[in-house]
N, C-alpha and C. Protein backbone atom coordinates (compact mmCIF):
# COMPACT_ATOMS: atom_id res chain seq x y z
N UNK A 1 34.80 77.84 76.30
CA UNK A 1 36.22 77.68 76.51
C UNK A 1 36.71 78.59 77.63
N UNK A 2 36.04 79.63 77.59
CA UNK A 2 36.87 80.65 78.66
C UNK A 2 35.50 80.94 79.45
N UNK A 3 35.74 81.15 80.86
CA UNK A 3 34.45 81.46 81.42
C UNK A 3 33.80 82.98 81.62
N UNK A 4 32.86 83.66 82.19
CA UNK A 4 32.68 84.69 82.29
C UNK A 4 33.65 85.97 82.86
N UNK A 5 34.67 85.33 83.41
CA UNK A 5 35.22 86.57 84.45
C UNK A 5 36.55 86.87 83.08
N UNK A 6 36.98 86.22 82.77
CA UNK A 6 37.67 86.22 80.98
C UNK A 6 37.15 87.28 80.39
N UNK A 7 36.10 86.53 79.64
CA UNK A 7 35.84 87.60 78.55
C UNK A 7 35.11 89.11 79.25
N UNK A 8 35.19 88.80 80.59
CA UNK A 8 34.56 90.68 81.03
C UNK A 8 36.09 91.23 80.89
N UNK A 9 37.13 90.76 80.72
CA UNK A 9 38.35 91.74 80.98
C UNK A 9 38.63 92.51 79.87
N UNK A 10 39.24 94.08 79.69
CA UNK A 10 39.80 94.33 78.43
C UNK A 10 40.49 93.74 77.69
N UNK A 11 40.49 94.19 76.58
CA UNK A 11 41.21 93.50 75.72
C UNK A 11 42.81 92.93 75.56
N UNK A 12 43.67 94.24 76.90
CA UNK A 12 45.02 94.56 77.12
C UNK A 12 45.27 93.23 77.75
N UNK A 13 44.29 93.16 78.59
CA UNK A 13 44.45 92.05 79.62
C UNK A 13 44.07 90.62 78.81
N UNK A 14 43.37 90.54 78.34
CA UNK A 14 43.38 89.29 77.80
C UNK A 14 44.07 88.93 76.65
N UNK A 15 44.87 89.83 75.71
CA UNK A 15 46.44 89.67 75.09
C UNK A 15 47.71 89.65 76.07
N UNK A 16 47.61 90.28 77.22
CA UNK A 16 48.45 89.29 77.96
C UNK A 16 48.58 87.80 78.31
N UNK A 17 47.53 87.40 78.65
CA UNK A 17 47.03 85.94 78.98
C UNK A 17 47.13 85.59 77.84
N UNK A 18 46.86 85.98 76.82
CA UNK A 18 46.99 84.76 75.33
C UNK A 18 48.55 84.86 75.31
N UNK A 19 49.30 85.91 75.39
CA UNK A 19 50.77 85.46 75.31
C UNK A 19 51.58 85.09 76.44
N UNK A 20 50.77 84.71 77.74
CA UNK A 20 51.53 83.79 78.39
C UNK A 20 51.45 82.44 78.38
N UNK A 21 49.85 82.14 77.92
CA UNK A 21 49.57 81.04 77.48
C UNK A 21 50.43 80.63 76.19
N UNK A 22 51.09 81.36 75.08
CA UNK A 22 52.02 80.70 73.92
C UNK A 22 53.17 80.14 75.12
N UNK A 23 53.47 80.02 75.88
CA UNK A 23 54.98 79.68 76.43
C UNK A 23 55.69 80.53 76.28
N UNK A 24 55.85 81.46 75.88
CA UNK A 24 57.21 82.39 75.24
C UNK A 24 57.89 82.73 76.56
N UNK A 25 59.15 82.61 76.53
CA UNK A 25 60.12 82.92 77.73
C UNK A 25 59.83 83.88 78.37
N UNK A 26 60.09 84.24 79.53
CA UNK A 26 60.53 85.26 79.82
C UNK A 26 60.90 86.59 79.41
N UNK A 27 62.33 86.29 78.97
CA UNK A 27 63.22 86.90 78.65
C UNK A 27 62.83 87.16 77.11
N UNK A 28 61.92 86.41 76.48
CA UNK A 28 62.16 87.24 74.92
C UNK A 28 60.53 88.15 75.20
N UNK A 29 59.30 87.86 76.21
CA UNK A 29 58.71 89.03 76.62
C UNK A 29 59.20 90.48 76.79
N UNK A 30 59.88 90.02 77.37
CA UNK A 30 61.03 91.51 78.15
C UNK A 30 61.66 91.99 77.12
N UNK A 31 62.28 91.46 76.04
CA UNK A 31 62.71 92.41 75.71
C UNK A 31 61.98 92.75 73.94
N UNK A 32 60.90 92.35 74.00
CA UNK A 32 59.77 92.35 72.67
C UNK A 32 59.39 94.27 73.64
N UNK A 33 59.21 93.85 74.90
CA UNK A 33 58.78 95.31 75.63
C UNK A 33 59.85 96.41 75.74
N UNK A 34 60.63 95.72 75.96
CA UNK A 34 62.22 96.92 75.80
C UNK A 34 62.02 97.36 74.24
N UNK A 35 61.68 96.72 73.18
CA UNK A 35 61.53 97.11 71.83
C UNK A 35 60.65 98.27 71.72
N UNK A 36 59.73 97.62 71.98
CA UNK A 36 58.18 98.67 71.92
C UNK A 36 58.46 100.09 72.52
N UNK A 37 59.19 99.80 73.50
CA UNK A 37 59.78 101.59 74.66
C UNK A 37 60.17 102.02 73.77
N UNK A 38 61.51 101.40 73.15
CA UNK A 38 62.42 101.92 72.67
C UNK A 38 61.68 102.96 71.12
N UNK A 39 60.94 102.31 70.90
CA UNK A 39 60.23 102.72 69.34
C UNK A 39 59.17 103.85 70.10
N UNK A 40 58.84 103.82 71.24
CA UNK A 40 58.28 104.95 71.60
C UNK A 40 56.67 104.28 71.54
N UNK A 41 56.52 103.25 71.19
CA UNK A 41 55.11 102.61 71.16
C UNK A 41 53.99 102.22 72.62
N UNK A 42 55.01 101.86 73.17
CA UNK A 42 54.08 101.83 74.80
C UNK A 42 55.17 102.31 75.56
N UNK A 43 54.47 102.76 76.84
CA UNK A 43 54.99 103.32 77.88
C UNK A 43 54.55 102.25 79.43
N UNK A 44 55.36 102.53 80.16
CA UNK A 44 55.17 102.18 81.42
C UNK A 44 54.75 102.46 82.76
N UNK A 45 54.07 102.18 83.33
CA UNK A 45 53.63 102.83 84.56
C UNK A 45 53.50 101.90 85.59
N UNK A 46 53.32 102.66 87.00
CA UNK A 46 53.36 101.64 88.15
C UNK A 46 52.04 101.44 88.40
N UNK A 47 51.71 100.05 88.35
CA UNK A 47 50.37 99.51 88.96
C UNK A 47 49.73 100.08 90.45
N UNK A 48 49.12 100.93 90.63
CA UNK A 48 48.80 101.78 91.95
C UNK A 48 48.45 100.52 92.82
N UNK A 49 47.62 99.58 92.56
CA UNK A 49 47.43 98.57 93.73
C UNK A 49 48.31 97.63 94.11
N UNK A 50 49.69 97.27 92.74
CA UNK A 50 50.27 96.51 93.63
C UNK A 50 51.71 97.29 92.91
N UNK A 51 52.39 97.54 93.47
CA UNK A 51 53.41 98.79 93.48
C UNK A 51 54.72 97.34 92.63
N UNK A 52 54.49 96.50 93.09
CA UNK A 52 55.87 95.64 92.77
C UNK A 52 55.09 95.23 90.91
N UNK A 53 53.91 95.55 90.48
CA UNK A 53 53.96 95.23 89.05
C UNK A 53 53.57 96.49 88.09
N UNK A 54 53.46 96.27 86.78
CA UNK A 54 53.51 97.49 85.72
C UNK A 54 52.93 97.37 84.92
N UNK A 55 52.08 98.61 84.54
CA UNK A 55 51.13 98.23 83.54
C UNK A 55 51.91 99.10 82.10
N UNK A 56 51.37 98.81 81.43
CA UNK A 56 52.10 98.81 79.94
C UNK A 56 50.63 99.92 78.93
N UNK A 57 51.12 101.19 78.42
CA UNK A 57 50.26 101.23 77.87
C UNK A 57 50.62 101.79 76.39
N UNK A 58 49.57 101.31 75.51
CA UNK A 58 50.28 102.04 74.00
C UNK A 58 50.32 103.62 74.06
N UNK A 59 50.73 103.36 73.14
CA UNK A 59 51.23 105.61 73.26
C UNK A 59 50.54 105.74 71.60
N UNK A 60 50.89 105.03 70.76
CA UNK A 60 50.69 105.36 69.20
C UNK A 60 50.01 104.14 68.68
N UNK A 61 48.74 104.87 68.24
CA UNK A 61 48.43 103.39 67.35
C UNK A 61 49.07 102.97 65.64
N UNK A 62 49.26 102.32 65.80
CA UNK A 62 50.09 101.38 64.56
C UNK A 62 49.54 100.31 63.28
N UNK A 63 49.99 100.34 62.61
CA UNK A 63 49.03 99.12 61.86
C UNK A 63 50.35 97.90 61.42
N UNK A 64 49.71 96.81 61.95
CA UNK A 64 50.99 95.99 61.38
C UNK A 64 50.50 95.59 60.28
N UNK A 65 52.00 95.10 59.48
CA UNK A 65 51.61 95.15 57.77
C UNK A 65 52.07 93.65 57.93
């Protein structure tokens, strides 16, 4: 289903791609991530190679119930 250059990526990266692949808007991405800041769960940083995108990283691990 997915070819080799896929499954070599982390895991961060390929839960992105599975949730752009659901369709989910835009706008309810953005602010599922404004949530997560806000709770102190991931943080943000600037992508060093391409300055106009952001990488997202957890701060606390969590267990969802």
């Amino acid at each position: 289903m997915y070819n080799d250059k896929f499954l070599r990526l982390p895991c961060s990266a390929k839960l992105v791609y599975k949730i752009n692949e659901t369709g989910l808007p835009d706008r309810t991405i953005r602010e599922a991530i404004r949530k997560l800041k806000e709770e102190g769960l991931i943080q943000t940083r600037i992508c060093l190679d391409d300055t106009r995108s952001r990488v997202y990283i957890i701060t606390e691990c969590f267990k969802i119930e």
